[in-house]
PDB file of N, CA and C in Angstrom:
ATOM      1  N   UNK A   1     -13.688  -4.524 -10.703  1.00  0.00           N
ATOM      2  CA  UNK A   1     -12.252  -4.684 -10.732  1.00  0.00           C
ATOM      3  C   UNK A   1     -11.935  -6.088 -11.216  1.00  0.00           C
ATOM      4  N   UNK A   2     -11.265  -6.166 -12.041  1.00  0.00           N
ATOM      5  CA  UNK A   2     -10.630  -7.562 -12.575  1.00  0.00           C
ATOM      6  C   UNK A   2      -9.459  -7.993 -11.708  1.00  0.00           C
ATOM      7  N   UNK A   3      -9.475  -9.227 -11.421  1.00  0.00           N
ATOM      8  CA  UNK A   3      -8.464  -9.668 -10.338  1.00  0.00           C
ATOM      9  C   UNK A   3      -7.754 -11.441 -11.120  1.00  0.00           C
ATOM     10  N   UNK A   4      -6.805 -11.155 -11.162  1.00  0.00           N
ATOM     11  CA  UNK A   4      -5.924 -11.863 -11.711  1.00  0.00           C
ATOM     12  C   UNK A   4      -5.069 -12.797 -10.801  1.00  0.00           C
ATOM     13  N   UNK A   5      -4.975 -14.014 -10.692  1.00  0.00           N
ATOM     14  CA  UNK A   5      -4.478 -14.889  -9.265  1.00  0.00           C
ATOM     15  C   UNK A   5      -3.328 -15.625  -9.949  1.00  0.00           C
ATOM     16  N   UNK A   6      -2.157 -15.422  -9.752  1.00  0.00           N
ATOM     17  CA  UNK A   6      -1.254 -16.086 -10.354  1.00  0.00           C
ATOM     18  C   UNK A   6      -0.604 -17.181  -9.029  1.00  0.00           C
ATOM     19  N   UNK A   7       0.285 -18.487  -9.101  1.00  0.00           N
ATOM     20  CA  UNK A   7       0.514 -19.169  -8.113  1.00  0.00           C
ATOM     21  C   UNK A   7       1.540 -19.374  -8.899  1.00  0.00           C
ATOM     22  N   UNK A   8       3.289 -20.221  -7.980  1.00  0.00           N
ATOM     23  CA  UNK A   8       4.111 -20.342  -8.434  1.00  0.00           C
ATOM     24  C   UNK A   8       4.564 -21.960  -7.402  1.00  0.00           C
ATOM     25  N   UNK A   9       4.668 -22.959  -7.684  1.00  0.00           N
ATOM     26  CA  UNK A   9       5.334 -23.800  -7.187  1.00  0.00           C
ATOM     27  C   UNK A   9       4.670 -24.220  -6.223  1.00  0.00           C
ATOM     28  N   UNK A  10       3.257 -23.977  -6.454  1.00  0.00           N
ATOM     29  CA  UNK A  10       2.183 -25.063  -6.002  1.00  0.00           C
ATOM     30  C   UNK A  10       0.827 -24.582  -6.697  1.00  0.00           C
ATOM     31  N   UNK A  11      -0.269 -25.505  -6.263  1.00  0.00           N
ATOM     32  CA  UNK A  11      -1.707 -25.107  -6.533  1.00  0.00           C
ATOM     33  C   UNK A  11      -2.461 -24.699  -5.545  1.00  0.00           C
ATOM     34  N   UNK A  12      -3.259 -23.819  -5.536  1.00  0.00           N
ATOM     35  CA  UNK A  12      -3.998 -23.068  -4.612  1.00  0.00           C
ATOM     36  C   UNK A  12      -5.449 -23.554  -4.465  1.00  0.00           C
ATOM     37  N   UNK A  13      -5.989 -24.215  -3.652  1.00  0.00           N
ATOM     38  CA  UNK A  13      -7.553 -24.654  -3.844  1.00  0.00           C
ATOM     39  C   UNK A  13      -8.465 -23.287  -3.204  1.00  0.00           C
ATOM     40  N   UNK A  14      -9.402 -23.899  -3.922  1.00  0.00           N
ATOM     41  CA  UNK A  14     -10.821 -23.264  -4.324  1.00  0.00           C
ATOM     42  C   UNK A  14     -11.024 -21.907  -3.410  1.00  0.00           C
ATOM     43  N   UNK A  15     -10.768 -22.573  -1.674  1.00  0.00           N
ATOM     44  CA  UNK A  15     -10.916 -21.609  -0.822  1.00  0.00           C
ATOM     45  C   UNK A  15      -9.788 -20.471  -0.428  1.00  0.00           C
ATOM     46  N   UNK A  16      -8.396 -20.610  -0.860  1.00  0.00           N
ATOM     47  CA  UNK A  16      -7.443 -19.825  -0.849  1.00  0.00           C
ATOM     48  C   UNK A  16      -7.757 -18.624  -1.768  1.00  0.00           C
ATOM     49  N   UNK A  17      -8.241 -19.229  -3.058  1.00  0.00           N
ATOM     50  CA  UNK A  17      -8.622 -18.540  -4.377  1.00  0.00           C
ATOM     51  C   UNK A  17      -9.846 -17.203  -3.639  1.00  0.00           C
ATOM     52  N   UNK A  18     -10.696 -18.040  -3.122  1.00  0.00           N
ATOM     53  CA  UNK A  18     -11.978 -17.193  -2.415  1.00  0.00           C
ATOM     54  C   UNK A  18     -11.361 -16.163  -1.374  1.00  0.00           C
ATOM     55  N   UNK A  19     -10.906 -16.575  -0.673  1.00  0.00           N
ATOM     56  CA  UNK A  19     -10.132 -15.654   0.373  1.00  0.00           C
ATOM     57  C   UNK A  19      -9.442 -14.493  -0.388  1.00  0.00           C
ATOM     58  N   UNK A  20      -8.156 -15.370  -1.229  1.00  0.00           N
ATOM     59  CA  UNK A  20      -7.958 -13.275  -1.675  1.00  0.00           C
ATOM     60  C   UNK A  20      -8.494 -12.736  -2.759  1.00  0.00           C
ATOM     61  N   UNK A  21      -9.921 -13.091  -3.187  1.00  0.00           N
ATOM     62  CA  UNK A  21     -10.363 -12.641  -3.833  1.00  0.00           C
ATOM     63  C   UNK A  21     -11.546 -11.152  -3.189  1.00  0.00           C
ATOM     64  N   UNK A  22     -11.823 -11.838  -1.784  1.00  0.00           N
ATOM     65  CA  UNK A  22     -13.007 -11.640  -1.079  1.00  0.00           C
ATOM     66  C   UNK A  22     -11.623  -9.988  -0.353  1.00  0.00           C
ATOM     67  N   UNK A  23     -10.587 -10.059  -0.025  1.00  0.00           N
ATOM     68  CA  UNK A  23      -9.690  -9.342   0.508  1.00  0.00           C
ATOM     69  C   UNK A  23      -9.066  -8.224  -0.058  1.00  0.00           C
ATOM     70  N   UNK A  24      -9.082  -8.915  -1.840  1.00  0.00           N
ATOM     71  CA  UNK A  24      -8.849  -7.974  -2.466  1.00  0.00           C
ATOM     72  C   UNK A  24     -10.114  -6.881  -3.336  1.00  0.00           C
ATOM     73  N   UNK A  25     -11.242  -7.530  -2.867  1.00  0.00           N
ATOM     74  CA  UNK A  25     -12.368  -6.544  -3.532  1.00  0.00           C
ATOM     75  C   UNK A  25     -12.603  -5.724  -2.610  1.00  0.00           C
ATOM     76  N   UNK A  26     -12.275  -5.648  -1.361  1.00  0.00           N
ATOM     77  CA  UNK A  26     -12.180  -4.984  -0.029  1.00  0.00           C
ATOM     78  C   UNK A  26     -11.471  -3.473  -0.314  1.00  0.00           C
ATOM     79  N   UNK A  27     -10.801  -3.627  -0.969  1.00  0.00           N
ATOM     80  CA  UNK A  27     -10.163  -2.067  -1.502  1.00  0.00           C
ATOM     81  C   UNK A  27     -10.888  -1.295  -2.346  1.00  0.00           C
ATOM     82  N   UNK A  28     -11.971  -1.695  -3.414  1.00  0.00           N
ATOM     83  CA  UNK A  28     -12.775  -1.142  -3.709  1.00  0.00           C
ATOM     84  C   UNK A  28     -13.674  -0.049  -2.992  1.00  0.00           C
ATOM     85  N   UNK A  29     -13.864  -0.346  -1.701  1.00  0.00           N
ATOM     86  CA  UNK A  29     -14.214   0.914  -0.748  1.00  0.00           C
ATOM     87  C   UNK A  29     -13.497   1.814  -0.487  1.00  0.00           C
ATOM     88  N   UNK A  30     -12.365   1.655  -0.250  1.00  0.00           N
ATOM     89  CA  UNK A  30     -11.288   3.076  -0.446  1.00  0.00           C
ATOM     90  C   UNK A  30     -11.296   3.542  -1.715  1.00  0.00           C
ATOM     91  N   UNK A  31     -11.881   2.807  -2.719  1.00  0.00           N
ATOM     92  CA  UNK A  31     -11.038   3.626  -4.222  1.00  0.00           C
ATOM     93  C   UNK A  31     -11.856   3.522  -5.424  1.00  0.00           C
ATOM     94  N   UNK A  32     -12.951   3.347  -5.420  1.00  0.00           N
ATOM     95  CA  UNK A  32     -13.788   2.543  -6.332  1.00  0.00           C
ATOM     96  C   UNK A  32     -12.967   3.047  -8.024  1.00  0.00           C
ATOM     97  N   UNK A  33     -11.740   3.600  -7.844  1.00  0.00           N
ATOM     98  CA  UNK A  33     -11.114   3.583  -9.408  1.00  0.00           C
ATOM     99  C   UNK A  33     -10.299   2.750  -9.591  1.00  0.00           C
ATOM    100  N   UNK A  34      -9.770   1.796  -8.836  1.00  0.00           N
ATOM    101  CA  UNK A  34      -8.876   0.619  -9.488  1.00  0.00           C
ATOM    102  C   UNK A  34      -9.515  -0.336 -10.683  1.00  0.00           C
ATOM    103  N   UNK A  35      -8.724  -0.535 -11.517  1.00  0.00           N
ATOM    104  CA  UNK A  35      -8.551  -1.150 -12.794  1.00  0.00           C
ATOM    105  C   UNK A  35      -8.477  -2.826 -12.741  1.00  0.00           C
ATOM    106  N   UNK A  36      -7.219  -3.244 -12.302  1.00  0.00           N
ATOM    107  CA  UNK A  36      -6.820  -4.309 -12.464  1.00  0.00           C
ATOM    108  C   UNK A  36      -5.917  -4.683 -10.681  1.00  0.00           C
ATOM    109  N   UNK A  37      -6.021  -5.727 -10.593  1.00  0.00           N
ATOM    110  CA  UNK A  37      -5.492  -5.901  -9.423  1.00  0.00           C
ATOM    111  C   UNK A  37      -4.867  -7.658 -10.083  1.00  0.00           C
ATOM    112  N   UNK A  38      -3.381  -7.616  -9.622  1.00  0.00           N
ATOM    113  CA  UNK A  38      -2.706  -8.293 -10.179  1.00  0.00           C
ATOM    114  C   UNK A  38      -1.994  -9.537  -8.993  1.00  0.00           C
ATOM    115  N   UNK A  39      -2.249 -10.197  -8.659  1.00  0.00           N
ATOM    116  CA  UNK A  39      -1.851 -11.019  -7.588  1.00  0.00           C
ATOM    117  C   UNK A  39      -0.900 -12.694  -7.809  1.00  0.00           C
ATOM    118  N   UNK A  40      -0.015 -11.931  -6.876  1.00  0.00           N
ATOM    119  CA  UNK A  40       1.036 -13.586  -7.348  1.00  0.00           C
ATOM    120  C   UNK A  40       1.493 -14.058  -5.923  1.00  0.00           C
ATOM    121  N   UNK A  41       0.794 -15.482  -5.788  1.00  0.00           N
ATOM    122  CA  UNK A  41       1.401 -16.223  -4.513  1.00  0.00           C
ATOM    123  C   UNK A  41       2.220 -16.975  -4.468  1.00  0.00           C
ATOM    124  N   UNK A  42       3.591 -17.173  -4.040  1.00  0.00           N
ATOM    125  CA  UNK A  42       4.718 -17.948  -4.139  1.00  0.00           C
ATOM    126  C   UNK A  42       5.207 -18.679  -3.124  1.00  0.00           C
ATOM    127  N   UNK A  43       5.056 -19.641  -3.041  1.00  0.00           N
ATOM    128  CA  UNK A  43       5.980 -20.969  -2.228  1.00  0.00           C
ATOM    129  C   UNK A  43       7.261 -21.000  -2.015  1.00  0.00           C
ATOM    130  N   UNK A  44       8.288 -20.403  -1.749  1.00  0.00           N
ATOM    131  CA  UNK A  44       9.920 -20.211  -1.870  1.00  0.00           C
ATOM    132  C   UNK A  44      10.301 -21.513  -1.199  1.00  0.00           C
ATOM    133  N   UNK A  45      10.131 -22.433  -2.045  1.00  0.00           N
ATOM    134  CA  UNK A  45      11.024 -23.977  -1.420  1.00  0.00           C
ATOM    135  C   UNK A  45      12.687 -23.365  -0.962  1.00  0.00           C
ATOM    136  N   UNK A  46      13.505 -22.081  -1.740  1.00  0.00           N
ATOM    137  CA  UNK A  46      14.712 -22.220  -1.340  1.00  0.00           C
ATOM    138  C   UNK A  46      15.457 -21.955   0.066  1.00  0.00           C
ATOM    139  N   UNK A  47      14.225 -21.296   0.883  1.00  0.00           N
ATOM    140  CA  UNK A  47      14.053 -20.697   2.320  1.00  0.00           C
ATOM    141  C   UNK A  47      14.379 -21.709   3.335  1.00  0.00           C
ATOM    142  N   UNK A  48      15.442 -21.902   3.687  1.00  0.00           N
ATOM    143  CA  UNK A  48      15.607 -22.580   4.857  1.00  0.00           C
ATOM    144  C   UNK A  48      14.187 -22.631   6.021  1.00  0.00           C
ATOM    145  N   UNK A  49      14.213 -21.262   6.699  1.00  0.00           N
ATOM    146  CA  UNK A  49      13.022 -21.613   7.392  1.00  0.00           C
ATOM    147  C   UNK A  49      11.873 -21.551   7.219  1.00  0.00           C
ATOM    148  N   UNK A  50      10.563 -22.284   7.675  1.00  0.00           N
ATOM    149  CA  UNK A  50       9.605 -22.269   7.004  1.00  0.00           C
ATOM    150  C   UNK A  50       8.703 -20.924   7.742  1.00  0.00           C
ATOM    151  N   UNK A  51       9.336 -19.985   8.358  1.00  0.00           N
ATOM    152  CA  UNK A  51       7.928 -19.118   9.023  1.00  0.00           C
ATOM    153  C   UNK A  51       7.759 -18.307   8.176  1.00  0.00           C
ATOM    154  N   UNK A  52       8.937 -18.046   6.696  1.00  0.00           N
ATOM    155  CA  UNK A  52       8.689 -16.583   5.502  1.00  0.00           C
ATOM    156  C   UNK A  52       8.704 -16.848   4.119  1.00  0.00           C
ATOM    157  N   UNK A  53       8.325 -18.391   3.921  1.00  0.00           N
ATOM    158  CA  UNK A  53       8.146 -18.622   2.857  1.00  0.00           C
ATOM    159  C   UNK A  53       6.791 -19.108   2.147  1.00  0.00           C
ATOM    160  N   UNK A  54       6.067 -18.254   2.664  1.00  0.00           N
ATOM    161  CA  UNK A  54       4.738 -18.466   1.769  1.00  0.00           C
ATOM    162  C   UNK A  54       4.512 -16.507   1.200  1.00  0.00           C
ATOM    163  N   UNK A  55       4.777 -16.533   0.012  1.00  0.00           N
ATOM    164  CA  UNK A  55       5.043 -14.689  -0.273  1.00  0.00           C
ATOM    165  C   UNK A  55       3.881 -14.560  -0.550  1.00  0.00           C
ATOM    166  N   UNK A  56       3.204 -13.184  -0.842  1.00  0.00           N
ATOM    167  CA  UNK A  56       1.777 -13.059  -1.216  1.00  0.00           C
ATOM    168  C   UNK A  56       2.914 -11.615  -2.002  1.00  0.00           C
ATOM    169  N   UNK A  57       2.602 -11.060  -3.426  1.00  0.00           N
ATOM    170  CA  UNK A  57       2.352 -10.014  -4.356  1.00  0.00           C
ATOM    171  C   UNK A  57       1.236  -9.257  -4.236  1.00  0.00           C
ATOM    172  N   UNK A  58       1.424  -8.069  -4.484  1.00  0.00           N
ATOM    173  CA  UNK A  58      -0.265  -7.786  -5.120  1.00  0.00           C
ATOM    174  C   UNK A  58      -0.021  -6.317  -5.669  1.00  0.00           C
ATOM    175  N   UNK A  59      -0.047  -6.105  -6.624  1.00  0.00           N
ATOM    176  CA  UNK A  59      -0.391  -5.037  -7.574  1.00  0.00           C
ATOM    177  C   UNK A  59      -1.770  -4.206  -8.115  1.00  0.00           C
ATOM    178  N   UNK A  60      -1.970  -3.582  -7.983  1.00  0.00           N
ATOM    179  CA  UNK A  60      -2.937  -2.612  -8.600  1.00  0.00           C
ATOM    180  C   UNK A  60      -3.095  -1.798  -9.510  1.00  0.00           C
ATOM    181  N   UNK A  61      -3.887  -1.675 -10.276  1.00  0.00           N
ATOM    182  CA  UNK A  61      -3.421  -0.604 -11.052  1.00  0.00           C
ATOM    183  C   UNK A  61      -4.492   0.170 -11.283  1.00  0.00           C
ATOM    184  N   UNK A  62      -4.502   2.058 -11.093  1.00  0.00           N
ATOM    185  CA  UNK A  62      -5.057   2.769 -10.892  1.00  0.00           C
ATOM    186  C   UNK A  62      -5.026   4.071 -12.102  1.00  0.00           C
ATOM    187  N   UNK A  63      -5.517   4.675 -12.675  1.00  0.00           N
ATOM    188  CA  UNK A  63      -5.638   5.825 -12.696  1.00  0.00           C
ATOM    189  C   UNK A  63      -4.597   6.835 -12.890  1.00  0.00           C
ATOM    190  N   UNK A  64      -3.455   6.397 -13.804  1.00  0.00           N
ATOM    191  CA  UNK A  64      -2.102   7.113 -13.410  1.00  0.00           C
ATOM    192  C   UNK A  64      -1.409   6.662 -12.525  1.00  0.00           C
ATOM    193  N   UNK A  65      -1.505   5.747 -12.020  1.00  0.00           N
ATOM    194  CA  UNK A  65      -0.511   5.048 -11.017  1.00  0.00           C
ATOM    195  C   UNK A  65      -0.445   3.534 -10.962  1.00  0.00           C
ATOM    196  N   UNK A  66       0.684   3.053 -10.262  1.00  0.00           N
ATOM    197  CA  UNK A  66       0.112   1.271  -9.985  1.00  0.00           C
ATOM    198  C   UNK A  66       0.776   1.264  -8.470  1.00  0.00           C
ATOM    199  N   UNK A  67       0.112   0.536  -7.746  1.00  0.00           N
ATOM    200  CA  UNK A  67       0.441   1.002  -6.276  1.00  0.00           C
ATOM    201  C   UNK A  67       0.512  -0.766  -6.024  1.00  0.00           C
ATOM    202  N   UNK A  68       1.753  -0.946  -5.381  1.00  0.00           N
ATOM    203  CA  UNK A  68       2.550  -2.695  -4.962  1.00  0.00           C
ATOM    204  C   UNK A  68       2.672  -2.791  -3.582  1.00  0.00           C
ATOM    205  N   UNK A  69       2.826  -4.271  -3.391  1.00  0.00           N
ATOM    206  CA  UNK A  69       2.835  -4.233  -1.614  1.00  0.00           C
ATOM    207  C   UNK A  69       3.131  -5.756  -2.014  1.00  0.00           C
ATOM    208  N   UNK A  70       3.992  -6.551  -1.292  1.00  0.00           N
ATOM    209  CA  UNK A  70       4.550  -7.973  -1.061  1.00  0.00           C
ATOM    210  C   UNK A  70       5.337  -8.192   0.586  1.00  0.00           C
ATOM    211  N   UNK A  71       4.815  -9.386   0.748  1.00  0.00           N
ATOM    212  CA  UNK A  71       5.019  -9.660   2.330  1.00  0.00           C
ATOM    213  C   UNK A  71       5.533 -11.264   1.993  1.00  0.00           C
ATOM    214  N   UNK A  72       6.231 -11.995   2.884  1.00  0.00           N
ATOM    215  CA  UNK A  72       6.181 -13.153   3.447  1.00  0.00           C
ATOM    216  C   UNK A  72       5.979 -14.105   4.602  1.00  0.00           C
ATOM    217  N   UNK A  73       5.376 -14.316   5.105  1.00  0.00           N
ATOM    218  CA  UNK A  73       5.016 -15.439   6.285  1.00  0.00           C
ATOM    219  C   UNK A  73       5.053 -16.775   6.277  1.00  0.00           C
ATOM    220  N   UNK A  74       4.252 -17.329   7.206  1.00  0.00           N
ATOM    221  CA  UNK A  74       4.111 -18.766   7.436  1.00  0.00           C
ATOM    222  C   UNK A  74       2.766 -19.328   6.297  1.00  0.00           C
ATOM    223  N   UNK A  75       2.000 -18.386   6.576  1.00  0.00           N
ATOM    224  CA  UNK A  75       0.679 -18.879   5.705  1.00  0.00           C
ATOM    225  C   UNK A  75       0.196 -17.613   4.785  1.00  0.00           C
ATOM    226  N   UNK A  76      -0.157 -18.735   3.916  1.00  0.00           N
ATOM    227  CA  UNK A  76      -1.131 -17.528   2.578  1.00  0.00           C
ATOM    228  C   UNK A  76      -1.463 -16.373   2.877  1.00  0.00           C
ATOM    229  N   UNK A  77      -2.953 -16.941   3.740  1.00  0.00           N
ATOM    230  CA  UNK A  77      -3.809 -15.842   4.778  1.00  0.00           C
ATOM    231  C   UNK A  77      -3.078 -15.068   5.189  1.00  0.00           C
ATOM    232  N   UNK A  78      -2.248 -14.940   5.842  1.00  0.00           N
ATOM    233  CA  UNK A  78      -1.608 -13.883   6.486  1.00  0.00           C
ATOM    234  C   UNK A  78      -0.796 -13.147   5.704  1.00  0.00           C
ATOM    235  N   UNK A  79      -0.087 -13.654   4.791  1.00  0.00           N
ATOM    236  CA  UNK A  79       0.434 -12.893   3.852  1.00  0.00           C
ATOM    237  C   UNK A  79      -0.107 -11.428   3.208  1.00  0.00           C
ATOM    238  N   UNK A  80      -1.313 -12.525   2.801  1.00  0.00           N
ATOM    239  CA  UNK A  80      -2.408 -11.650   1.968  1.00  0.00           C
ATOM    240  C   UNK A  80      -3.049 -10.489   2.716  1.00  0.00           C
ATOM    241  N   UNK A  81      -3.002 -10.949   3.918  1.00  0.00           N
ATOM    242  CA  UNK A  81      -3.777  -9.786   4.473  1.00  0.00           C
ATOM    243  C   UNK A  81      -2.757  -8.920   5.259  1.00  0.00           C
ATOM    244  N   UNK A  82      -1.632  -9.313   5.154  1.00  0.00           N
ATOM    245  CA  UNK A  82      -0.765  -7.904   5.618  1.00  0.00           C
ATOM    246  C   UNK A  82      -0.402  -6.716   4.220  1.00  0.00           C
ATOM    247  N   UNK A  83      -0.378  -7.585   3.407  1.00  0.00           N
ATOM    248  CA  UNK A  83       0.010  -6.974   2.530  1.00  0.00           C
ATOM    249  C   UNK A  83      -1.543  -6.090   1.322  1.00  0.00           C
ATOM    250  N   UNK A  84      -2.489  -6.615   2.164  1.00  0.00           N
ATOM    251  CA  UNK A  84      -3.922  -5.997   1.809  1.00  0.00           C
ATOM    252  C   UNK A  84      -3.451  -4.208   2.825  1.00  0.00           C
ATOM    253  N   UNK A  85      -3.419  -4.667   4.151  1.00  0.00           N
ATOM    254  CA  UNK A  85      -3.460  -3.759   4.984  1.00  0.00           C
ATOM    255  C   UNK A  85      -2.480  -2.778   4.464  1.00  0.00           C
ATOM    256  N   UNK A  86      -1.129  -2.857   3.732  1.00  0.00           N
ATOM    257  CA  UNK A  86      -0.891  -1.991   3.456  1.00  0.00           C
ATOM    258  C   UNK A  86      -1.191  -0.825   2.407  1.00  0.00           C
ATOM    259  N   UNK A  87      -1.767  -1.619   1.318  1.00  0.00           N
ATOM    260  CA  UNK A  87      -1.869  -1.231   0.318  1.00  0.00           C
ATOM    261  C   UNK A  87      -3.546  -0.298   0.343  1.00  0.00           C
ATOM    262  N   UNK A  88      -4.207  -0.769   1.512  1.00  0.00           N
ATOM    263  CA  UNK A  88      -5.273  -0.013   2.276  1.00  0.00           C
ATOM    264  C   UNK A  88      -4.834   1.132   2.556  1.00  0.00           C
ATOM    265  N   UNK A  89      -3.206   1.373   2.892  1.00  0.00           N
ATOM    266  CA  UNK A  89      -2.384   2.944   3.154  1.00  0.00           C
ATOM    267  C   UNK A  89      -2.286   3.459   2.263  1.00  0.00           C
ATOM    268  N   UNK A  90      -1.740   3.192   1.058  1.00  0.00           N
ATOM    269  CA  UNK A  90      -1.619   3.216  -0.118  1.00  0.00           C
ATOM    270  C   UNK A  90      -2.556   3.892  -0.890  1.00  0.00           C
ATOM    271  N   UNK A  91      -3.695   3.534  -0.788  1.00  0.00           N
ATOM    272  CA  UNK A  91      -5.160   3.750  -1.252  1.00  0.00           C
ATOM    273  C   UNK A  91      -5.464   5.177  -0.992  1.00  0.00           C
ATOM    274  N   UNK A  92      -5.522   4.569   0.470  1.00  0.00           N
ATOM    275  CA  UNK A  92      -6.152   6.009   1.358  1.00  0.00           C
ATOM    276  C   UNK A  92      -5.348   7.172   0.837  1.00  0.00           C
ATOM    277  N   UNK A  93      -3.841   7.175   0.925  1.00  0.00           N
ATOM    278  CA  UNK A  93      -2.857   8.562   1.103  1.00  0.00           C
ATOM    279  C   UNK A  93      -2.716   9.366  -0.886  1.00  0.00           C
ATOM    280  N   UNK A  94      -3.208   7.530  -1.618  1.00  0.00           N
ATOM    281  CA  UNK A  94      -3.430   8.152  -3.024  1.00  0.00           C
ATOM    282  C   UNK A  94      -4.666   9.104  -3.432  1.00  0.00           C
ATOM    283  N   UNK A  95      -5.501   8.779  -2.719  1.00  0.00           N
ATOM    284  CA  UNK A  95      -6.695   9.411  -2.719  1.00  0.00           C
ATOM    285  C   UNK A  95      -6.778  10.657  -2.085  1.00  0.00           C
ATOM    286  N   UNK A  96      -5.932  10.691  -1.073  1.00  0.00           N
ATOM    287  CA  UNK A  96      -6.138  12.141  -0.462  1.00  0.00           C
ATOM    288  C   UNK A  96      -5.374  12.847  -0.923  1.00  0.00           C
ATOM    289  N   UNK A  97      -4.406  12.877  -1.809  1.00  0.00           N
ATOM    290  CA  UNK A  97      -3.819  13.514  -3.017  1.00  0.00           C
ATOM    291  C   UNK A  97      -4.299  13.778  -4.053  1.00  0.00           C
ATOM    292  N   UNK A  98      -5.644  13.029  -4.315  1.00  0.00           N
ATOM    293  CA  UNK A  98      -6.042  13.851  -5.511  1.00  0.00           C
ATOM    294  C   UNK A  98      -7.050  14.832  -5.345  1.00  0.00           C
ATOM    295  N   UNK A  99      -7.710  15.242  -3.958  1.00  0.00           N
ATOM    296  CA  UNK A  99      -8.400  15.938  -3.327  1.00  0.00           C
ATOM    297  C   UNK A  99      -7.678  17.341  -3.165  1.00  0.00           C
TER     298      UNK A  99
END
């Protein structure tokens, strides 16, 4: 799977990069047909409070479909991995549709 890391209104070091990289190859076990997995992390300076402005994106693209999921929190990590967890639903309920 090719995984694409886009950042917006900051820079992401080495180990952020590793983390959703390591999170997003994790879906490969539900689906081993995804294509491209498309990821954009955003900083929303315009957010008054700081607990929902770190956004995590993430796109996929499959087989006749492209299956999306975006969250915001306090931190990256968490972003990323709520919005992993869903798209883990995503996966699963696409797959048991083509069965």
């Amino acid at each position: 799977m090719d995984i694409n890391i886009k950042t917006t209104n900051f820079d992401a070091d080495k180990k952020l990069i590793e983390f959703v990289n390591n999170k997003v190859n994790k879906l490969d076990k539900y689906f081993d047909g995804i294509i491209r997995a498309e990821v954009l992390l955003n900083f929303d300076k315009s957010k008054k409070k700081f607990t929902d402005n770190k956004e995590a994106k993430i796109k996929i693209e499959i087989p006749g479909n492209d299956l999306f999921a975006d969250k915001g929190t306090s931190s990256f990590e968490e972003s990323v991995d709520s919005v992993i967890d869903a798209l883990e639903k995503q996966v699963k309920k696409y797959k048991s549709k083509l069965k």
